[in-house]
N, C-alpha and C. Protein backbone atom coordinates (compact mmCIF):
# COMPACT_ATOMS: atom_id res chain seq x y z
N UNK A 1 37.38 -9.62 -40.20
CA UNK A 1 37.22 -10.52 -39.05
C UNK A 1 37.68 -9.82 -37.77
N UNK A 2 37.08 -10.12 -36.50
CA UNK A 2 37.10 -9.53 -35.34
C UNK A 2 37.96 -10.78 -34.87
N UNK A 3 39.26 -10.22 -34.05
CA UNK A 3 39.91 -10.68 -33.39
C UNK A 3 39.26 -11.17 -31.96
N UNK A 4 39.53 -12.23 -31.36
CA UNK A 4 38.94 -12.48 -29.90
C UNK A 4 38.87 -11.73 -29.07
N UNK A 5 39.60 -11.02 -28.82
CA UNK A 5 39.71 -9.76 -27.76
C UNK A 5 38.70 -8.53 -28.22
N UNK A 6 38.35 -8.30 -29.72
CA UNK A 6 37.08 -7.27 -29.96
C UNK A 6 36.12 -8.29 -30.08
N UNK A 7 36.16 -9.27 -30.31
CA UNK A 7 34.57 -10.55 -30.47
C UNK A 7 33.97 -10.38 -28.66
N UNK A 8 34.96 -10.25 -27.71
CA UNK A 8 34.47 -10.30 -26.57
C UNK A 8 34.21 -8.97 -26.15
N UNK A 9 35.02 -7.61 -26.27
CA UNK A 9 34.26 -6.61 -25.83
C UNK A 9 32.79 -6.39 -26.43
N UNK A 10 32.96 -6.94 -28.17
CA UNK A 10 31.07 -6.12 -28.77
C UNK A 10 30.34 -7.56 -28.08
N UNK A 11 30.71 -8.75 -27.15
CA UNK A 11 29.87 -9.49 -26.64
C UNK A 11 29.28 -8.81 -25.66
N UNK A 12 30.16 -8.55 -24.51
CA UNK A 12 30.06 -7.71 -23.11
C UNK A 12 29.20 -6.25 -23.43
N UNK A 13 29.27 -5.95 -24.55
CA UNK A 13 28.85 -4.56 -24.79
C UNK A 13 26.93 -4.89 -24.94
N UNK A 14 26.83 -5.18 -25.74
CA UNK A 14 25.73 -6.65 -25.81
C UNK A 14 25.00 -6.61 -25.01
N UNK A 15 25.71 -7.70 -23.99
CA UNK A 15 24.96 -8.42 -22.79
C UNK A 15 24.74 -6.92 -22.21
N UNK A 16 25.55 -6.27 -21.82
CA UNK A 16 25.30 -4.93 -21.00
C UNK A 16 23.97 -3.98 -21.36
N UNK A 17 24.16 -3.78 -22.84
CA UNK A 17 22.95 -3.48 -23.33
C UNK A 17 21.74 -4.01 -22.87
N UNK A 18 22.01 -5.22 -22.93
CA UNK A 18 20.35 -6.12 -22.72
C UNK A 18 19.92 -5.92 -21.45
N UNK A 19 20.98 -6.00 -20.54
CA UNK A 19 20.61 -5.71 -19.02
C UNK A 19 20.29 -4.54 -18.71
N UNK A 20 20.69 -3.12 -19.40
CA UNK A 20 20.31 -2.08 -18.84
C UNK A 20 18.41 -1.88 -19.62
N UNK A 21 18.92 -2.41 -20.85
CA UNK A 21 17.09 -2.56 -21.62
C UNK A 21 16.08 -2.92 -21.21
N UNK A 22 16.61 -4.07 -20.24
CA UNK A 22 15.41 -4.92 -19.32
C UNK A 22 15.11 -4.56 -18.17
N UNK A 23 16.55 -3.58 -17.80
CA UNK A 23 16.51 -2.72 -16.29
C UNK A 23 15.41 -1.63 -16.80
N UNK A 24 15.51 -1.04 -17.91
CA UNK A 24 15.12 0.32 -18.06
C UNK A 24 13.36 -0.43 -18.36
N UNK A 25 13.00 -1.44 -18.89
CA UNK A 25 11.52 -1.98 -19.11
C UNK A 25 10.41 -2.38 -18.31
N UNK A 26 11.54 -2.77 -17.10
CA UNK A 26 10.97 -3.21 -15.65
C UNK A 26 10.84 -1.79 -15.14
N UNK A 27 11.24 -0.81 -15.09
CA UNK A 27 11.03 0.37 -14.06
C UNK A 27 10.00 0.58 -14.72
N UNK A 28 9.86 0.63 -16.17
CA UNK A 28 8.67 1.17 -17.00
C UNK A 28 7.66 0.76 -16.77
N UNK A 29 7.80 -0.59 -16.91
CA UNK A 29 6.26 -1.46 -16.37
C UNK A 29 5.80 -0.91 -14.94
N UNK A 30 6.97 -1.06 -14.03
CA UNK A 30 6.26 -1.21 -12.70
C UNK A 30 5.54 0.44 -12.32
N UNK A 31 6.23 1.55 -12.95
CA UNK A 31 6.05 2.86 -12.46
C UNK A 31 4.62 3.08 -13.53
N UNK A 32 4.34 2.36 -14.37
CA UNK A 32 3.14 2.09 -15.35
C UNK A 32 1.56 1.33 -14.10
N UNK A 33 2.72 0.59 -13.34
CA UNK A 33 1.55 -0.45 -12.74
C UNK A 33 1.58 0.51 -11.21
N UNK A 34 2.00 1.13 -10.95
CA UNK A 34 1.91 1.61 -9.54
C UNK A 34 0.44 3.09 -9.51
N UNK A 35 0.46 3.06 -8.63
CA UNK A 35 -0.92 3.60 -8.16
C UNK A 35 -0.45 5.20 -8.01
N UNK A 36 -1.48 5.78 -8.59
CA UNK A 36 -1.39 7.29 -8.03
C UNK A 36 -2.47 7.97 -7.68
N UNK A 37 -2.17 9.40 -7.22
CA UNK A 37 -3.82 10.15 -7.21
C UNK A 37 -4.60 10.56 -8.30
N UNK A 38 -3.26 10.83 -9.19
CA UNK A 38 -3.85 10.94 -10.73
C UNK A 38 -4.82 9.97 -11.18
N UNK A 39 -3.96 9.09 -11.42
CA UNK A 39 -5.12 7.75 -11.67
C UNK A 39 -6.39 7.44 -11.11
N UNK A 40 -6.37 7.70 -9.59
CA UNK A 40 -7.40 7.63 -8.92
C UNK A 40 -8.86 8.88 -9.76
N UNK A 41 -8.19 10.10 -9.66
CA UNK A 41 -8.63 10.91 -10.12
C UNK A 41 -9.41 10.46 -11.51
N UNK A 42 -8.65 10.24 -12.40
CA UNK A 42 -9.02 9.64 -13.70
C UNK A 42 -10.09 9.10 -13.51
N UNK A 43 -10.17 8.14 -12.78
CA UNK A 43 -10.90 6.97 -12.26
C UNK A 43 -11.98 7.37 -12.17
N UNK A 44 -12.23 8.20 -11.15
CA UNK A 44 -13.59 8.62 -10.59
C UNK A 44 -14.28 9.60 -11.93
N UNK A 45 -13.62 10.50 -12.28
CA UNK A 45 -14.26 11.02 -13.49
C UNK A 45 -14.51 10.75 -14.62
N UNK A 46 -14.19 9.39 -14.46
CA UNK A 46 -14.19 8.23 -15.93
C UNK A 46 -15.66 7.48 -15.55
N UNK A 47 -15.74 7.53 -14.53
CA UNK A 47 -17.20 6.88 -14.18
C UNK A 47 -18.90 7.84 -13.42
N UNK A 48 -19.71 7.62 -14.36
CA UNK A 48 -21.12 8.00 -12.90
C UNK A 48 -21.27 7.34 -12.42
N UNK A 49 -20.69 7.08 -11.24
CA UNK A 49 -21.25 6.18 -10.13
C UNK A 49 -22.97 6.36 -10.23
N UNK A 50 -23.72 7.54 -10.06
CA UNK A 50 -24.65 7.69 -9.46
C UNK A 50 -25.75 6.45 -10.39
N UNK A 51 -25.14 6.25 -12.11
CA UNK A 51 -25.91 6.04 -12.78
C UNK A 51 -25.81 4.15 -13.23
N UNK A 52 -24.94 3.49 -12.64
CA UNK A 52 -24.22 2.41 -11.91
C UNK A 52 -25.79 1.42 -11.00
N UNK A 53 -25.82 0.59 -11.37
CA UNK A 53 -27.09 -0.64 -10.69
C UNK A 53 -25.90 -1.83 -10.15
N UNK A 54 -26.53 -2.31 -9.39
CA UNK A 54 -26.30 -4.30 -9.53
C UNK A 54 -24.45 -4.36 -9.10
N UNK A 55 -24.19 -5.28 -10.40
CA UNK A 55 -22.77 -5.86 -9.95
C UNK A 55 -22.28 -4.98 -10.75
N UNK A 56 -22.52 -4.17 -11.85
CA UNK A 56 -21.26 -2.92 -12.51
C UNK A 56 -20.89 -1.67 -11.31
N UNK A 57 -22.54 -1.26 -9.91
CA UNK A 57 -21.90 -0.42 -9.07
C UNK A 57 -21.16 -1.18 -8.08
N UNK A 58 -21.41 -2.47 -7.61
CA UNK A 58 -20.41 -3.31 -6.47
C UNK A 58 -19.41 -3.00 -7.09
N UNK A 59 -18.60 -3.43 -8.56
CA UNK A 59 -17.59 -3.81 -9.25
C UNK A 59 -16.89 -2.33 -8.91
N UNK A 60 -17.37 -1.26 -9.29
CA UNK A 60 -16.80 0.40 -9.42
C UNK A 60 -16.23 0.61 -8.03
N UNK A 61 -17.01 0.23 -7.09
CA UNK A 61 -17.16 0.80 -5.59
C UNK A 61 -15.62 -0.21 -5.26
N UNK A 62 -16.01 -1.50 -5.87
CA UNK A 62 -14.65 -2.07 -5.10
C UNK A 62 -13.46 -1.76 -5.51
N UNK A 63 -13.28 -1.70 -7.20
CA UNK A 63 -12.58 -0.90 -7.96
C UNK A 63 -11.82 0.58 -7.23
N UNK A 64 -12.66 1.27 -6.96
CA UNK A 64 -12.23 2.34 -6.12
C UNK A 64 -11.14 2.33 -4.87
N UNK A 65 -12.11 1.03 -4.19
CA UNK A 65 -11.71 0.65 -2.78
C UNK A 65 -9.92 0.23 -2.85
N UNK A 66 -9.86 -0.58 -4.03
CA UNK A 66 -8.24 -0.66 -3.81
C UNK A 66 -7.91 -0.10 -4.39
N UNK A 67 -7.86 1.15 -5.25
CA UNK A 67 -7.18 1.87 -5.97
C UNK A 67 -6.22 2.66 -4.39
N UNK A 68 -7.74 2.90 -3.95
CA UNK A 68 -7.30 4.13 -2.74
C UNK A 68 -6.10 3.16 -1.31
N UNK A 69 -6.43 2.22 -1.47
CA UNK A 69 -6.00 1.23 -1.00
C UNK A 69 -4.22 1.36 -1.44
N UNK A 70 -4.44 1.08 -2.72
CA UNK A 70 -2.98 0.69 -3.62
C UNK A 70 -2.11 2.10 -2.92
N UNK A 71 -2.71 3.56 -2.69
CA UNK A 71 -1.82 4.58 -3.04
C UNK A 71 -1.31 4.67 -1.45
N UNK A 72 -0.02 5.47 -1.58
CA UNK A 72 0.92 5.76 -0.88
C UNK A 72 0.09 6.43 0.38
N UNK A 73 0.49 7.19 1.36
CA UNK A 73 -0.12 7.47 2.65
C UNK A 73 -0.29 9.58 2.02
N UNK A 74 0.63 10.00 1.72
CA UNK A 74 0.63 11.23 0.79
C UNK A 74 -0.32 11.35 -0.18
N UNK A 75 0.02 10.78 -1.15
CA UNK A 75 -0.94 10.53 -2.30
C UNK A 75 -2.49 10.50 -1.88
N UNK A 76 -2.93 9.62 -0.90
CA UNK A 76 -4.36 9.64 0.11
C UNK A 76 -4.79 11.00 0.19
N UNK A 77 -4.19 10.91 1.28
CA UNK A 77 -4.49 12.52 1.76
C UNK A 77 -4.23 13.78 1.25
N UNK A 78 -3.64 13.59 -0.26
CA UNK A 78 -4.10 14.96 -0.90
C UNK A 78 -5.49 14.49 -1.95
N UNK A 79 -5.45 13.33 -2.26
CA UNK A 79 -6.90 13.18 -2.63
C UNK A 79 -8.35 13.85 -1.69
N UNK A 80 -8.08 13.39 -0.46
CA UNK A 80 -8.67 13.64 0.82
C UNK A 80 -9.29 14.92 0.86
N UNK A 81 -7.34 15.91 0.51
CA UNK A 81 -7.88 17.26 0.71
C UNK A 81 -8.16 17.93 -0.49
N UNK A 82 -8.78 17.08 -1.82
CA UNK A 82 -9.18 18.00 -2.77
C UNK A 82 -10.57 17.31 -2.62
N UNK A 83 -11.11 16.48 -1.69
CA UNK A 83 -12.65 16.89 -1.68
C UNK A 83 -12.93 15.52 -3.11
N UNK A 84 -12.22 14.96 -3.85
CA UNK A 84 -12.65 14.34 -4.67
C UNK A 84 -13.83 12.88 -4.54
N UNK A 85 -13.48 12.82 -3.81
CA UNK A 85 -14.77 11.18 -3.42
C UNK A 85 -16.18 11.54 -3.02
N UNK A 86 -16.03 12.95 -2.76
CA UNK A 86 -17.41 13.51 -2.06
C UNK A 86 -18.75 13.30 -2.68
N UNK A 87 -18.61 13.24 -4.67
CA UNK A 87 -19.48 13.35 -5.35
C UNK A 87 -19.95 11.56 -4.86
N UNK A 88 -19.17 10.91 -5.17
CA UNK A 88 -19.33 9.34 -5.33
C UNK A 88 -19.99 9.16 -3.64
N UNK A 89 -19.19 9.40 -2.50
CA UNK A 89 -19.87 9.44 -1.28
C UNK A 89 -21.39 9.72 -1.06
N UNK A 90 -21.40 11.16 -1.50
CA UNK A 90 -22.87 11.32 -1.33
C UNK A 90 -24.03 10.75 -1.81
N UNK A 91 -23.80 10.08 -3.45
CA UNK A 91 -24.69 9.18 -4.10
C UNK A 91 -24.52 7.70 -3.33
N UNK A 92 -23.80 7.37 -2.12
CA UNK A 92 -23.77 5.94 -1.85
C UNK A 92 -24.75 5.50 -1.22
N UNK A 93 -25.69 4.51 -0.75
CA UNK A 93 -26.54 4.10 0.46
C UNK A 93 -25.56 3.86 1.07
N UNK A 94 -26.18 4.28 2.43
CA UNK A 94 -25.71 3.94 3.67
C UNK A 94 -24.91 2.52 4.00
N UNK A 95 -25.31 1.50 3.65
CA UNK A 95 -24.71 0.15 3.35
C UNK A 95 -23.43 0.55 2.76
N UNK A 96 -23.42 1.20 1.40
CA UNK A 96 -22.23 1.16 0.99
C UNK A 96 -21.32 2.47 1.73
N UNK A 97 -21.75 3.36 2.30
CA UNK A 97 -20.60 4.16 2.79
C UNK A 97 -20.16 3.21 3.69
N UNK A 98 -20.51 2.40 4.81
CA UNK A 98 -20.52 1.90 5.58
C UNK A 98 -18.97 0.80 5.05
N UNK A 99 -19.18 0.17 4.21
CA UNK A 99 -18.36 -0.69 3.72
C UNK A 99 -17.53 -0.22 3.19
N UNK A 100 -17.91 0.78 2.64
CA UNK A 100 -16.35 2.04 1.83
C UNK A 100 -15.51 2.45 3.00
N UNK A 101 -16.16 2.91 3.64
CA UNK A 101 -14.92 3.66 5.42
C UNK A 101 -14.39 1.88 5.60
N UNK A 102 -14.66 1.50 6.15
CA UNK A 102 -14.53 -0.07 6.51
C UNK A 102 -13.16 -0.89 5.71
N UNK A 103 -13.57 -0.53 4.42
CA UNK A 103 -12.64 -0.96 3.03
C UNK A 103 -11.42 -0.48 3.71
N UNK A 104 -10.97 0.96 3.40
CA UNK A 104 -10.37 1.62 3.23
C UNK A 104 -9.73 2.57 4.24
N UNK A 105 -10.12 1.56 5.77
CA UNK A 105 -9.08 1.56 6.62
C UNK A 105 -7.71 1.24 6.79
N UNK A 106 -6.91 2.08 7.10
CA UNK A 106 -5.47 1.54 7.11
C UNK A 106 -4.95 0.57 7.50
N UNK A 107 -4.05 -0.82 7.50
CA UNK A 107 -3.80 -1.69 8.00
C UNK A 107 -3.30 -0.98 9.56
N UNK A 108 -4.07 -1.94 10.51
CA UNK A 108 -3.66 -2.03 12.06
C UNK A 108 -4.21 -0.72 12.77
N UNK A 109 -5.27 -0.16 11.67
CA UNK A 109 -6.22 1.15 12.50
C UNK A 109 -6.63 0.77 13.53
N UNK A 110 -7.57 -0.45 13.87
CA UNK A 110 -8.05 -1.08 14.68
C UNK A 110 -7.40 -1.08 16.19
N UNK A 111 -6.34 -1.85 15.54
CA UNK A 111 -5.09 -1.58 16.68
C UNK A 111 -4.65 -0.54 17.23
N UNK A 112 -4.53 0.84 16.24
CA UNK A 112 -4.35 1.60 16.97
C UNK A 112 -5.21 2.32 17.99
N UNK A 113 -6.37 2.48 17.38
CA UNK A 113 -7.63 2.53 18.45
C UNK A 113 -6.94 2.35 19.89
N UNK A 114 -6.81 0.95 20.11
CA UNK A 114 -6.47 0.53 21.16
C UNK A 114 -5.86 1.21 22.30
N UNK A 115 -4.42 0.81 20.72
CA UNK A 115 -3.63 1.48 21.47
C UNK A 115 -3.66 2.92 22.00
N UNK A 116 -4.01 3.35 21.46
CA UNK A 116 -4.52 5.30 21.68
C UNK A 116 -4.89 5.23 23.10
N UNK A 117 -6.12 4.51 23.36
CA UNK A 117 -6.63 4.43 24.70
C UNK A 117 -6.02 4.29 25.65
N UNK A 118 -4.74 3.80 25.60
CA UNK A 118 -3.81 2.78 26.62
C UNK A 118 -2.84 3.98 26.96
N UNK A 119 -2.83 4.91 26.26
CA UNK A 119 -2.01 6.24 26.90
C UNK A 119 -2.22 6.56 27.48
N UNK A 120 -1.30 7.21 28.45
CA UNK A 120 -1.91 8.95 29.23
C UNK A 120 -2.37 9.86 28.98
N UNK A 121 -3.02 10.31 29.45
CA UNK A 121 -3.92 11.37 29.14
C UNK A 121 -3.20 12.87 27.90
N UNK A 122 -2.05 12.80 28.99
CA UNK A 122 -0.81 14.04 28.21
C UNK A 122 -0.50 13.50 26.89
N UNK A 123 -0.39 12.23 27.00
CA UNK A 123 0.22 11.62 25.38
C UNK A 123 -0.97 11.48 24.22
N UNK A 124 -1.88 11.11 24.84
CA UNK A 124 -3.43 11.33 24.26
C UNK A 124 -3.42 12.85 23.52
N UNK A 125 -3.19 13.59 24.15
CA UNK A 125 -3.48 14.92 23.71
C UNK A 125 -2.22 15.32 22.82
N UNK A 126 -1.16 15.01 23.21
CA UNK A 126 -0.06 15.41 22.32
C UNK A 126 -0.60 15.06 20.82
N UNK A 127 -0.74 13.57 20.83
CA UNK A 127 -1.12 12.78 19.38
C UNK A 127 -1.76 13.56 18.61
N UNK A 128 -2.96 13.81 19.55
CA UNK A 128 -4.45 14.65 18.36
C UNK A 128 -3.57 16.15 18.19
N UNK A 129 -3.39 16.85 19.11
CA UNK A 129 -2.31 18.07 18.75
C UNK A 129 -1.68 18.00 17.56
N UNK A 130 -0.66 16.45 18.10
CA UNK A 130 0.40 16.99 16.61
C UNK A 130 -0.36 16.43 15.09
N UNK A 131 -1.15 15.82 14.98
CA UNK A 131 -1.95 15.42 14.17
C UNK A 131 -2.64 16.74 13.38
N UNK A 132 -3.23 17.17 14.61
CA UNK A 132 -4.17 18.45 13.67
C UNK A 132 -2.96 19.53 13.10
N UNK A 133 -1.85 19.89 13.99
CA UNK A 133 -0.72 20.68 13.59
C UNK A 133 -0.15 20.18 11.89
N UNK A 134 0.04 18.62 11.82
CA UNK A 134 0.70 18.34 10.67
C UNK A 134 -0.50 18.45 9.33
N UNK A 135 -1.65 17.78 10.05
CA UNK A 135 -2.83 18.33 8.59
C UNK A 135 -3.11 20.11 7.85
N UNK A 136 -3.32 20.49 8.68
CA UNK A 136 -3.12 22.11 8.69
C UNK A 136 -1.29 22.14 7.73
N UNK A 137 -0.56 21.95 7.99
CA UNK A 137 0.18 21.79 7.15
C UNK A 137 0.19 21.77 5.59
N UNK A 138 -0.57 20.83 5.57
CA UNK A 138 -0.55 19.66 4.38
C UNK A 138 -1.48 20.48 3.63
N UNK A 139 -2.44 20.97 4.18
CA UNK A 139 -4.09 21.38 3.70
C UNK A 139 -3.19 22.74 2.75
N UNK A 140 -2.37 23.35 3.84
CA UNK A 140 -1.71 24.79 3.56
C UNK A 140 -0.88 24.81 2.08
N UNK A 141 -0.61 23.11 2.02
CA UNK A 141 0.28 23.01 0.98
C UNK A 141 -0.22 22.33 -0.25
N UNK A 142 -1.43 22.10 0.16
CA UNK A 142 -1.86 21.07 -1.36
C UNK A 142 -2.93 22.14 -1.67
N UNK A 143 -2.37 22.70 -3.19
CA UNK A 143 -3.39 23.67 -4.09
C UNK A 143 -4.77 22.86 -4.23
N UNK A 144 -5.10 21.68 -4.02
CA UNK A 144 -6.64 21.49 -4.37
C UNK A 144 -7.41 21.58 -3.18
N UNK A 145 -7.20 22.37 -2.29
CA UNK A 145 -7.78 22.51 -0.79
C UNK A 145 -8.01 24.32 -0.87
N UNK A 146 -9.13 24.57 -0.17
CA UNK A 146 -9.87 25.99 -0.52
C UNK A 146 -9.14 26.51 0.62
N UNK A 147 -7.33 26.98 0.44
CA UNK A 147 -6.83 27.31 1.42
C UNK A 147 -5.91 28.09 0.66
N UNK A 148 -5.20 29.46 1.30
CA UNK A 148 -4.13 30.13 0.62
C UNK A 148 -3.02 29.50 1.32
N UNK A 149 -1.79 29.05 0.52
CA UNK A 149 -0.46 28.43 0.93
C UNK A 149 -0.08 29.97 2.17
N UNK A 150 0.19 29.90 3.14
CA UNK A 150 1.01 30.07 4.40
C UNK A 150 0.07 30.80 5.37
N UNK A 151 -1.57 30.84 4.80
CA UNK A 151 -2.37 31.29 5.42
C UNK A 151 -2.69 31.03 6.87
N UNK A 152 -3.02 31.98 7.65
CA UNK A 152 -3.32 31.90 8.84
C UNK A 152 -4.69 31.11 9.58
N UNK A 153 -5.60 31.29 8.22
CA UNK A 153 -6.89 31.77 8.48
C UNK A 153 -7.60 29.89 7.87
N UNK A 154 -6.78 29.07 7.48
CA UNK A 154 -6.97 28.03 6.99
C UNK A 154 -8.05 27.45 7.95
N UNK A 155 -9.09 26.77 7.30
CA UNK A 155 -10.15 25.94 8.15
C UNK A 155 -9.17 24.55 8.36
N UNK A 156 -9.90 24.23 9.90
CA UNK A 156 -9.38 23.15 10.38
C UNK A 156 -9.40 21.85 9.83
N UNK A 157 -8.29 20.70 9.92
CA UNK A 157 -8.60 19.07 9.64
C UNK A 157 -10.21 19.04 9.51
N UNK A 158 -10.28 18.98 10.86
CA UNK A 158 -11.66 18.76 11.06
C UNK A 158 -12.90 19.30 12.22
N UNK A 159 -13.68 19.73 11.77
CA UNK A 159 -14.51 20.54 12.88
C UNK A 159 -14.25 20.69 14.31
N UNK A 160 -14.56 22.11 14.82
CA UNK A 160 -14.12 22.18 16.26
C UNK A 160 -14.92 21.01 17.30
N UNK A 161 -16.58 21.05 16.95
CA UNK A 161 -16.99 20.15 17.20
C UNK A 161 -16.60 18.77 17.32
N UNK A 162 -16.39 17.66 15.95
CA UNK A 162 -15.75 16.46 16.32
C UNK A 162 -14.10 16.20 16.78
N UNK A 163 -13.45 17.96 16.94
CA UNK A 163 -11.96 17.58 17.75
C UNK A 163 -12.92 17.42 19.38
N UNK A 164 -13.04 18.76 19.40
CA UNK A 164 -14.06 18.57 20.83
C UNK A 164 -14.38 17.46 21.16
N UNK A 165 -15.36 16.32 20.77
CA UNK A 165 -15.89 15.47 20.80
C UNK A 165 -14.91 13.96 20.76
N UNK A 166 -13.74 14.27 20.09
CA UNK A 166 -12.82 13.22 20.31
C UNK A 166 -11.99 13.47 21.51
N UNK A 167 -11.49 14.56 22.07
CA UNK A 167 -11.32 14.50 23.23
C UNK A 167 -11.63 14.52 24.38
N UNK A 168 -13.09 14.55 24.46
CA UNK A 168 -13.71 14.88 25.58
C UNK A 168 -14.17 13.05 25.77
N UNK A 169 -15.18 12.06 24.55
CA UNK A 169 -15.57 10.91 25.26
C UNK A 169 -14.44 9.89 24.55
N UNK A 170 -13.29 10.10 24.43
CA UNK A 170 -12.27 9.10 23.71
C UNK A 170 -12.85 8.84 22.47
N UNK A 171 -11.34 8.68 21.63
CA UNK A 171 -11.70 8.10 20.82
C UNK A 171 -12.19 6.81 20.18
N UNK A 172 -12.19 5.58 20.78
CA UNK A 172 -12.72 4.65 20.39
C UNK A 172 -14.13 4.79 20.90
N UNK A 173 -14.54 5.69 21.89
CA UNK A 173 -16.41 5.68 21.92
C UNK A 173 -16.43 6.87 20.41
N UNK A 174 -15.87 7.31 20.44
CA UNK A 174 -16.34 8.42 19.11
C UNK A 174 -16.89 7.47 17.58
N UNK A 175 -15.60 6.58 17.42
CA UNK A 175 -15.40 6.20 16.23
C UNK A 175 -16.78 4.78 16.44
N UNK A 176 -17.12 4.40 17.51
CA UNK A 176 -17.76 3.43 17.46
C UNK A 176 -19.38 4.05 17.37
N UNK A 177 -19.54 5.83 18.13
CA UNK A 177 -20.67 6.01 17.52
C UNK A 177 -20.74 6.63 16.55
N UNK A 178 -19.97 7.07 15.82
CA UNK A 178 -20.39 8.13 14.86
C UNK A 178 -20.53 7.03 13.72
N UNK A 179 -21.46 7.83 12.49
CA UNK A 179 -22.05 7.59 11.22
C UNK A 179 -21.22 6.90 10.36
N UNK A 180 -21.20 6.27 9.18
CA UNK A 180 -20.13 6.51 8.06
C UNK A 180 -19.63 7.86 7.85
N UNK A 181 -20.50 8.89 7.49
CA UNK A 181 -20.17 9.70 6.79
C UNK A 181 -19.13 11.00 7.80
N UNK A 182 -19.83 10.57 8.92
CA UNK A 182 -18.86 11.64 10.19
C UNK A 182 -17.14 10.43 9.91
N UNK A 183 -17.09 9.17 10.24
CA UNK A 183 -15.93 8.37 10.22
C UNK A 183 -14.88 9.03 8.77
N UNK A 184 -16.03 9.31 7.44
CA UNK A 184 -15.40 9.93 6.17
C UNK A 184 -14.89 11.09 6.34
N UNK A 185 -15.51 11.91 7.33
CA UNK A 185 -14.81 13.55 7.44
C UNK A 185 -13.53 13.09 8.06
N UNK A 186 -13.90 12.73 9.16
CA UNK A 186 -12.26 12.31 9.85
C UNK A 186 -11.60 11.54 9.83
N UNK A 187 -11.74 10.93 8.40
CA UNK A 187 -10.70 9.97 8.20
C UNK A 187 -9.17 10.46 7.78
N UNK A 188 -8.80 11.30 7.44
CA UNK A 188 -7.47 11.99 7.16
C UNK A 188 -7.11 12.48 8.30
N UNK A 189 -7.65 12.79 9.45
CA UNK A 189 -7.17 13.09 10.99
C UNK A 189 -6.91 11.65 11.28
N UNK A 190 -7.65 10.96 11.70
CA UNK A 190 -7.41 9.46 12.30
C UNK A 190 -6.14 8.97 11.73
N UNK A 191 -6.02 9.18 10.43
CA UNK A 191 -4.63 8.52 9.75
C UNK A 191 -3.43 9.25 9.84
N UNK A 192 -3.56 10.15 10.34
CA UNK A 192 -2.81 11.19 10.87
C UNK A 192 -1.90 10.70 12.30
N UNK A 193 -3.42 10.34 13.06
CA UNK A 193 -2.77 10.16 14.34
C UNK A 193 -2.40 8.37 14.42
N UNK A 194 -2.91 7.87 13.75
CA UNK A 194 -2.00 6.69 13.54
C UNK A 194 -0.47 6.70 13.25
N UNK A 195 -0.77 7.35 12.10
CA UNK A 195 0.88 7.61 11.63
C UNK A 195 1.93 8.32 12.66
N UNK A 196 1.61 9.01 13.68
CA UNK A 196 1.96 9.65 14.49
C UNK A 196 2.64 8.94 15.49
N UNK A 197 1.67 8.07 15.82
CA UNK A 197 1.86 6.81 16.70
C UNK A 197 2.86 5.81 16.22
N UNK A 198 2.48 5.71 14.90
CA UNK A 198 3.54 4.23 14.43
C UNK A 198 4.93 5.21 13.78
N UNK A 199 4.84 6.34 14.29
CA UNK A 199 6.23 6.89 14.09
C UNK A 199 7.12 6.41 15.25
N UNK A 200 6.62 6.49 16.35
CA UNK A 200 7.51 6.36 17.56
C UNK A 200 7.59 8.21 18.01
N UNK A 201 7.79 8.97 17.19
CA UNK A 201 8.35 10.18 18.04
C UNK A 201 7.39 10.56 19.23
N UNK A 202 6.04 10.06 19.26
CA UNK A 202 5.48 10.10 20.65
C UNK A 202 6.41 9.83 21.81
N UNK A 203 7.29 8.66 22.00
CA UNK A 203 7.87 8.79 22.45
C UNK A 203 9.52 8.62 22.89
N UNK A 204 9.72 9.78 22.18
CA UNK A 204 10.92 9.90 21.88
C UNK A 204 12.32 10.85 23.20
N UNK A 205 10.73 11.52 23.55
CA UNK A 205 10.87 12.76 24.21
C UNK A 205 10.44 12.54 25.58
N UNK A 206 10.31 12.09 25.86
CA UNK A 206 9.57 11.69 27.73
C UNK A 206 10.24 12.22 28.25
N UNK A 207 9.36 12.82 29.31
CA UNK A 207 9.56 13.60 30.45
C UNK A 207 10.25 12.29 31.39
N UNK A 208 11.08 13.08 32.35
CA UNK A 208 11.64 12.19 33.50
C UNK A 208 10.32 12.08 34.12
């Protein structure tokens, strides 16, 4: 027979158990249920889109839409820069690229648009600057991008042309004329310079 004083430690020992079991089941589940690029990855090579009709290609396409949706802002954009959606992109009609860019805008892109416009000219330019500076980065560092890690010679975010072209007629005339498929090239710049923006370090630094 267990005296009261050991009946209550193997109780406490117990309960402790159960709590760290249910602690340790919940991380399991949730890091089970959370979104990655992997998965994404999986995803797309688990399916032919091209070969997809009716409501099984709506179902895939939307399927997609929040996967990419679900993942982290990192996780995105190394999908981005391994080129993976390109196969599924190019088999889309126009309708559906259209609704895929659309989908799979960042919350408050819109807004930032805006806001972008509402800068100065100098702060305008800083943004897209530090934007293309931090992608070039990223590109340098994620092995699924046709780039050597610390290379000099790395191709740009995105064409000299549509940087050109975003700074010369603004960006909200850019984004309002260009295609789906031009909005798809530069969508990892745009989210770039969002993020840039909803950092604050734009302005952090002001000139007197």
């Amino acid at each position: 027979m267990f005296n009261p004083r050991q009946r209550f430690t193997m109780r406490a020992a117990v309960f402790l158990a159960v709590i760290w079991l249910a602690a340790w089941a919940g991380h399991r589940y949730f890091e089970s249920r959370k979104m990655t690029a992997d998965k994404v990855h999986a995803y797309v090579d688990s399916v032919n889109f091209g070969q997809l009709t009716g409501a099984a290609r709506a179902k895939a396409l939307k399927q997609l839409e929040d996967e990419l949706n679900a993942l982290p802002y990192d996780e995105r954009q190394r999908l981005r820069g391994e080129h993976l959606l390109n196969h599924w992109f190019a088999q889309m009609t126009k309708e559906e690229k259209t609704q895929f860019v659309e989908a799979t805008l960042p919350a408050g892109f819109k807004q930032m648009i805006n806001a972008f416009e509402q800068l100065p000219e100098d702060k305008r330019r800083r943004v897209i600057d530090d934007a293309m500076k931090n992608l070039r980065r990223t590109n340098e560092r994620n092995p699924g991008t046709n780039t050597v890690a610390g290379s000099t010679n790395a191709p740009p975010p995105i064409s000299p042309e549509l940087e050109a072209k975003i700074r010369t007629i603004g960006l909200k005339s850019f984004y309002s004329q260009s295609s789906a498929q031009t909005k798809a090239e530069v969508a990892p710049f745009l989210e770039e310079m969002q993020r840039q923006m909803e950092s604050g370090k734009l302005f952090l630094h002001q000139q007197p």
